[in-house]
Each structure stands twice: as structure tokens, then as C-alpha cells.
C-alpha atoms as a PDB file:
ATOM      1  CA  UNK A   1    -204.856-228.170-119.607  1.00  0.00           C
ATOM      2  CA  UNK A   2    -201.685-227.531-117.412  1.00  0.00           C
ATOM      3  CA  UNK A   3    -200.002-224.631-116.724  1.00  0.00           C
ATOM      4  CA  UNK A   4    -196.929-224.696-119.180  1.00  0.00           C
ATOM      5  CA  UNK A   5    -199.736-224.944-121.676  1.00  0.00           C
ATOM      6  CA  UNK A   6    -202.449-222.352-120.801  1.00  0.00           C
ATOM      7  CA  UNK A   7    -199.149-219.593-120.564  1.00  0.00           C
ATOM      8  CA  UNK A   8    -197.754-221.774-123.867  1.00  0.00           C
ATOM      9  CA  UNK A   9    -201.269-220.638-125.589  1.00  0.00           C
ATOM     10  CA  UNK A  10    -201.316-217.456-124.594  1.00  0.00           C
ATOM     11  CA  UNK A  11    -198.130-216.716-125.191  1.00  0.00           C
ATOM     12  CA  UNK A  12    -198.761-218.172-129.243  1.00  0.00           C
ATOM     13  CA  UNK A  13    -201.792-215.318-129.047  1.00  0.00           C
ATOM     14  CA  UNK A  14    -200.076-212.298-127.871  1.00  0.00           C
ATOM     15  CA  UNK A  15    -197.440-212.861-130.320  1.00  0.00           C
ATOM     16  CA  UNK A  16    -200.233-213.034-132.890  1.00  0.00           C
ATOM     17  CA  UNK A  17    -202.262-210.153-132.154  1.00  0.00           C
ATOM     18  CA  UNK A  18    -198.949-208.360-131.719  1.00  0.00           C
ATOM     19  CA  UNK A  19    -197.891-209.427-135.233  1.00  0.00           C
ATOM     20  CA  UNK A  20    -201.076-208.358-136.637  1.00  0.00           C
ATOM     21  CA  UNK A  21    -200.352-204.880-135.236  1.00  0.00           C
ATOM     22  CA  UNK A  22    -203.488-205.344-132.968  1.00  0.00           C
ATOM     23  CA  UNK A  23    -203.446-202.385-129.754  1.00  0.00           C
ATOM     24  CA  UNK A  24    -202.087-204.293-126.836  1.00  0.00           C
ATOM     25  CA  UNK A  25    -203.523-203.071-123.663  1.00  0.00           C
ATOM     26  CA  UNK A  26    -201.913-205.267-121.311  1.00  0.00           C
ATOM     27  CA  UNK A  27    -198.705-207.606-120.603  1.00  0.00           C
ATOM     28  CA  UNK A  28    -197.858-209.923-117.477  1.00  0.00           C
ATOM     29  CA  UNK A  29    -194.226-210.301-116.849  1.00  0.00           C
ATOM     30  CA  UNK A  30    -192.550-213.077-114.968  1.00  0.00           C
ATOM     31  CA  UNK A  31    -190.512-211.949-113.007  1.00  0.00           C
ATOM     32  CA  UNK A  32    -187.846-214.615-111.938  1.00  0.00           C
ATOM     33  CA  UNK A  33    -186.072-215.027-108.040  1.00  0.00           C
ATOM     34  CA  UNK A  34    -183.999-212.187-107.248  1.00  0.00           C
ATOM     35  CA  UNK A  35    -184.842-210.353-110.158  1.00  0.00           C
ATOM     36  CA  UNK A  36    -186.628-206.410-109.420  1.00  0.00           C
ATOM     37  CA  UNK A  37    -189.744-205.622-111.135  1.00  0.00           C
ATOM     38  CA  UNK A  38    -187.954-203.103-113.453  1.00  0.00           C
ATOM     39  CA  UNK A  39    -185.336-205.883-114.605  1.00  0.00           C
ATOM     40  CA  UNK A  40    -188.417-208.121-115.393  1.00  0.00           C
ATOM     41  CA  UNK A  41    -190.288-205.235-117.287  1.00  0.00           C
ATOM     42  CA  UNK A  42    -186.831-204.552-119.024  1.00  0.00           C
ATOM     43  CA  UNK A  43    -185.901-208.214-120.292  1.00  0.00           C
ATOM     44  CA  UNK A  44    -189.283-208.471-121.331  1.00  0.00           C
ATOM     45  CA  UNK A  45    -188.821-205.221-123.322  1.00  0.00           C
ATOM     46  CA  UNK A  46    -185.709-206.455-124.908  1.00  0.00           C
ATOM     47  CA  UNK A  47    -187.135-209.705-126.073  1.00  0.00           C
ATOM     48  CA  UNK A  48    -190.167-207.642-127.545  1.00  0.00           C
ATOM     49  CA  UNK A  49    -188.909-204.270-128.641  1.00  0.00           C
ATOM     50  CA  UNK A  50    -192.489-203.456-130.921  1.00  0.00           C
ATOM     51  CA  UNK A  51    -193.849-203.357-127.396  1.00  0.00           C
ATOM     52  CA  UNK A  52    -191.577-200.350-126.631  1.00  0.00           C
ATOM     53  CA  UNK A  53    -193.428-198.204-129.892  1.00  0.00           C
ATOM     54  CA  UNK A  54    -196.915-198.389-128.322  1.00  0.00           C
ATOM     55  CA  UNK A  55    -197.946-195.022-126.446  1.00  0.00           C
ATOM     56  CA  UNK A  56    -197.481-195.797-122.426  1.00  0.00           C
ATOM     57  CA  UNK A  57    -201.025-194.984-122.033  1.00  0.00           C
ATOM     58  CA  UNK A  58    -202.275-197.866-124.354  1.00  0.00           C
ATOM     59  CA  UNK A  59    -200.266-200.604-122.638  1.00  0.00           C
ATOM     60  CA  UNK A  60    -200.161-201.843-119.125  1.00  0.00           C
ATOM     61  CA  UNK A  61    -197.772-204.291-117.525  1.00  0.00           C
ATOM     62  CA  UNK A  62    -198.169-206.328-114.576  1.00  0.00           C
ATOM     63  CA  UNK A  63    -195.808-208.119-113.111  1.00  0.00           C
ATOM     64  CA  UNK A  64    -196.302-211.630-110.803  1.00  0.00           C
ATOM     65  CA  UNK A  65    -194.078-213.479-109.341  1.00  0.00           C
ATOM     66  CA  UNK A  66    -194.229-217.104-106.942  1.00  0.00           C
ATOM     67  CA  UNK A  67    -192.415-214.984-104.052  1.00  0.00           C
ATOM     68  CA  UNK A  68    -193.910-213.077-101.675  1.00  0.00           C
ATOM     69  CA  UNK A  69    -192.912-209.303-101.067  1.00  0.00           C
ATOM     70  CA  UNK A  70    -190.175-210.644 -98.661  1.00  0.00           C
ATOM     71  CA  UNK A  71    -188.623-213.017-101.274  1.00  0.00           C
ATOM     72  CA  UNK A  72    -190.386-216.273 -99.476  1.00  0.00           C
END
């Protein structure tokens, strides 16, 4: 299985568990070049606002990125 699909897959199960109103207790965020960790936590916020409803303490969010801490 490649890449594009495992995130593909796991994207198609968050959404579910999401949809079933299941407790989400953690998100990964990819955050694109040039773009700070709290733009990449707030697109991804935008594009799934019944995130923003869950208590903070019930949801974590991690965010990863293909560039180092310098940008390299």
C-alpha cells in the first residue's frame, strides 16, 4: 500500500468515526512549506469545524511536516 493510500484510508476512517459522533482523541495535521503550525491547526479547523465542539482536553493535535525546524 503507498502512501497517498494508507493517509487516503485513514483519512475515509476519521471522517467516519467523526460522523458517528465517536470521541476523537487525536488529529495529525499537515502542515504545508511556509505554513506555521497554528495556520496548519487552523485550516484544518476550518475544513472540520465539529472538531472545534470537542472539549480541548479530549482531543490532541499533532502536527508533521517534510521540513526540518529550519525549513530544509
Amino acid at each position: 500500500m503507498t502512501a497517498k493510500e494508507t493517509v487516503a484510508r485513514l483519512c475515509e476512517r476519521v471522517a467516519a468515526l467523526v460522523a458517528a459522533r465517536t470521541p476523537v482523541l487525536g488529529v495529525v495535521v499537515w502542515r504545508n512549506p511556509g505554513e506555521t503550525e497554528a495556520e496548519a491547526i487552523e485550516r484544518y479547523m476550518r475544513k472540520h469545524p465539529e472538531l472545534a465542539t470537542m472539549p480541548r482536553p479530549a482531543r490532541t493535535i499533532r502536527v508533521v511536516s517534510w521540513e526540518g525546524p529550519t525549513g530544509v
